[in-house]
Protein backbone atom coordinates (compact mmCIF):
# COMPACT_ATOMS: atom_id res chain seq x y z
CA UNK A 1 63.17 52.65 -42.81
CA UNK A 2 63.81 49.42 -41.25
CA UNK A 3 63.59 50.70 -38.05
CA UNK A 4 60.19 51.97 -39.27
CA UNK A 5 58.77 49.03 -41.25
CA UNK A 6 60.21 46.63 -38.16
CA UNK A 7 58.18 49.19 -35.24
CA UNK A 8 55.04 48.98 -37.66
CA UNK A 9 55.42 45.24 -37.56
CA UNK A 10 55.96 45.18 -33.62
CA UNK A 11 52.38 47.48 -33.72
CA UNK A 12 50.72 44.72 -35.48
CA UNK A 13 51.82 41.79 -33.72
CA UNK A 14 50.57 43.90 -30.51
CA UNK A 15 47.42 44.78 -32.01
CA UNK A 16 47.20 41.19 -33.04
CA UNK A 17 47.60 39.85 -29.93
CA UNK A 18 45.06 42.31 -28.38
CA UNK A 19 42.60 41.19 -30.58
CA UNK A 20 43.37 37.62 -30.01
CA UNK A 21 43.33 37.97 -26.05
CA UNK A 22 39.87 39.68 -26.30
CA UNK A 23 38.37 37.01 -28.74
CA UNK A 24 39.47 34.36 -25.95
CA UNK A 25 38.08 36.44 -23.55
CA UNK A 26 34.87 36.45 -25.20
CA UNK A 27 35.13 32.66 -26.10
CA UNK A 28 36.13 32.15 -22.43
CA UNK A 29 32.87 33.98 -20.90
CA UNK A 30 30.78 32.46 -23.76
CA UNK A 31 32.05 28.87 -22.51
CA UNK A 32 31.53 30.04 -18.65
CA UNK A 33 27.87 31.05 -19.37
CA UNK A 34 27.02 28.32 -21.19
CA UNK A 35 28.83 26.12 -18.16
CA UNK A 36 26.17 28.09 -16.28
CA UNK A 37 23.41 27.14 -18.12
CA UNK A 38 24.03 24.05 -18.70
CA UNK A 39 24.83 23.54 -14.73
CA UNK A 40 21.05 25.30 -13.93
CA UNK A 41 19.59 23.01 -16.32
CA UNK A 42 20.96 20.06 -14.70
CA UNK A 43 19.72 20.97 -11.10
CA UNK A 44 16.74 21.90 -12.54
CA UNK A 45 16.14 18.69 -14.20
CA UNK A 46 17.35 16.93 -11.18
CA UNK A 47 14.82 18.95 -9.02
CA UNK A 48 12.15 18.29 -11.49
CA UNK A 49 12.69 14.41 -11.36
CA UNK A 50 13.14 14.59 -7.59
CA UNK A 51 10.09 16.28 -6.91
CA UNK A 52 8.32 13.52 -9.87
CA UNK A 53 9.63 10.70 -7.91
CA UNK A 54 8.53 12.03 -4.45
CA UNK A 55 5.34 12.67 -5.95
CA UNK A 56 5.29 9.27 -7.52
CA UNK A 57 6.33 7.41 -3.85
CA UNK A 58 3.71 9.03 -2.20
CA UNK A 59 0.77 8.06 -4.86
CA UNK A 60 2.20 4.66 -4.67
CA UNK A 61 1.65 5.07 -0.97
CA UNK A 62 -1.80 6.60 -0.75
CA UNK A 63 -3.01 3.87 -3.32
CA UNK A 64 -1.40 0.94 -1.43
CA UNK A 65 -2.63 2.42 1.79
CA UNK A 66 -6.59 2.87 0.23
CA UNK A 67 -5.33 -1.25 -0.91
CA UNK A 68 -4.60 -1.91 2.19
CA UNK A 69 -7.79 0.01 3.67
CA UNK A 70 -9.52 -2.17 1.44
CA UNK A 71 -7.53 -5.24 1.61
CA UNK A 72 -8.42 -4.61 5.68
CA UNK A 73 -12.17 -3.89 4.85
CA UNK A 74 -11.95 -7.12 2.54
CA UNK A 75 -10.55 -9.34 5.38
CA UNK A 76 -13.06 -7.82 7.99
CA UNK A 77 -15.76 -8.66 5.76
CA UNK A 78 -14.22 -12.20 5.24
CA UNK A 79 -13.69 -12.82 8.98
CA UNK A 80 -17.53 -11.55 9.57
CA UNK A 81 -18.66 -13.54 7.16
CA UNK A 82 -16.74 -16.85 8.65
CA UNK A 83 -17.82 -15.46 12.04
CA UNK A 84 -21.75 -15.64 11.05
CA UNK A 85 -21.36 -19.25 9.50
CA UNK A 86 -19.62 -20.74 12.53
CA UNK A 87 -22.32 -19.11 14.44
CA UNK A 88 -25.18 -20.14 12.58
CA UNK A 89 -23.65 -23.63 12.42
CA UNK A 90 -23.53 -23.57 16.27
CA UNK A 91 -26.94 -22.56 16.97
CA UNK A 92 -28.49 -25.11 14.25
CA UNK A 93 -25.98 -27.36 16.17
CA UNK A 94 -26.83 -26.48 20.15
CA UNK A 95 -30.92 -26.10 18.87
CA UNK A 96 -30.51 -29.99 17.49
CA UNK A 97 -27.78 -31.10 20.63
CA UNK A 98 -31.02 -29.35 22.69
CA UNK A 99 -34.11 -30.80 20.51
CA UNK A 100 -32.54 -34.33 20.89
CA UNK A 101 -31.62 -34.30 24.61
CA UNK A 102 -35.09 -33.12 25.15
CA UNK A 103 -36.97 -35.65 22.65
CA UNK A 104 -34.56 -38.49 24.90
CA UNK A 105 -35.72 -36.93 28.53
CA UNK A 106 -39.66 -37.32 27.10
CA UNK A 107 -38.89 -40.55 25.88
CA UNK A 108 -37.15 -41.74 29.28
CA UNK A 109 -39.85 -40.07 31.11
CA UNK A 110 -42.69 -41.68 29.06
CA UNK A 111 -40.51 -45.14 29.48
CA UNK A 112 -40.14 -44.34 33.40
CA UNK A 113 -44.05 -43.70 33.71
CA UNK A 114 -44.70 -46.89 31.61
CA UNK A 115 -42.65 -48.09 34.15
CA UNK A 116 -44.42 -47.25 36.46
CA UNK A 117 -47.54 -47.71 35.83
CA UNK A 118 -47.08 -51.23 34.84
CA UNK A 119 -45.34 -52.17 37.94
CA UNK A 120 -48.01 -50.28 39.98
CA UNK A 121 -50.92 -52.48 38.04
CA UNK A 122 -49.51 -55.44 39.10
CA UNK A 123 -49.99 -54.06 42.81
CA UNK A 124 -52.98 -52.59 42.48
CA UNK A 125 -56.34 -54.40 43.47
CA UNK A 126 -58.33 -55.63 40.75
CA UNK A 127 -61.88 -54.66 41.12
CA UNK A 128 -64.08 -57.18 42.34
């Protein structure tokens, strides 16, 4: 009976053990899947925040481009706008520079025929 009760003791231990290697089979494949999942999850997340920074980078650069378009289109305005007054402000300036040189010539030219005229009555005959 000893030999009996000590082989139905070796059956349980075996049947034991069984039961135990299956249950950390199962535990193992539960831990690899979740490994898994948590592994897609990750490289999901990474692609998501990847593809949300990419996304952000090139807003950022459309909207400082259009900033710069109309930084450009503020500066070209600026620089017309400077052009025009320095051009305006020469013309007034060459049309006075021109108005004065020619009020001077008509008053040398009035002065010259003064001149003249009074050094040519003082040759002329007086009428008798």
């Amino acid at each position: 009976m000893a030999e009996e009760s000590h082989a139905g003791l070796s059956e349980q231990i075996k049947e034991l053990v069984t039961q135990n290697e299956k249950h950390m089979k199962a535990i193992q494949e539960q831990i690899a899947h979740q490994w898994e999942a948590q592994q897609k999850a990750i490289g999901d997340l990474i692609e998501q925040q990847w593809k949300a920074q990419q996304k952000a980078i090139t807003d950022l650069l459309e909207r400082g481009q259009e900033r710069s378009v109309k930084t450009a289109e503020q500066w070209e305005a600026l620089r017309k706008a400077i052009a025009d007054q320095i051009e305006e402000q020469w013309t007034a300036q060459r049309k006075a520079i021109t108005d004065l040189a020619e009020r001077q010539w008509n008053a040398q030219k009035k002065a010259i025929e003064d001149a003249q005229n009074a050094i040519g009555g003082m040759f002329r005959r007086k009428p008798e």
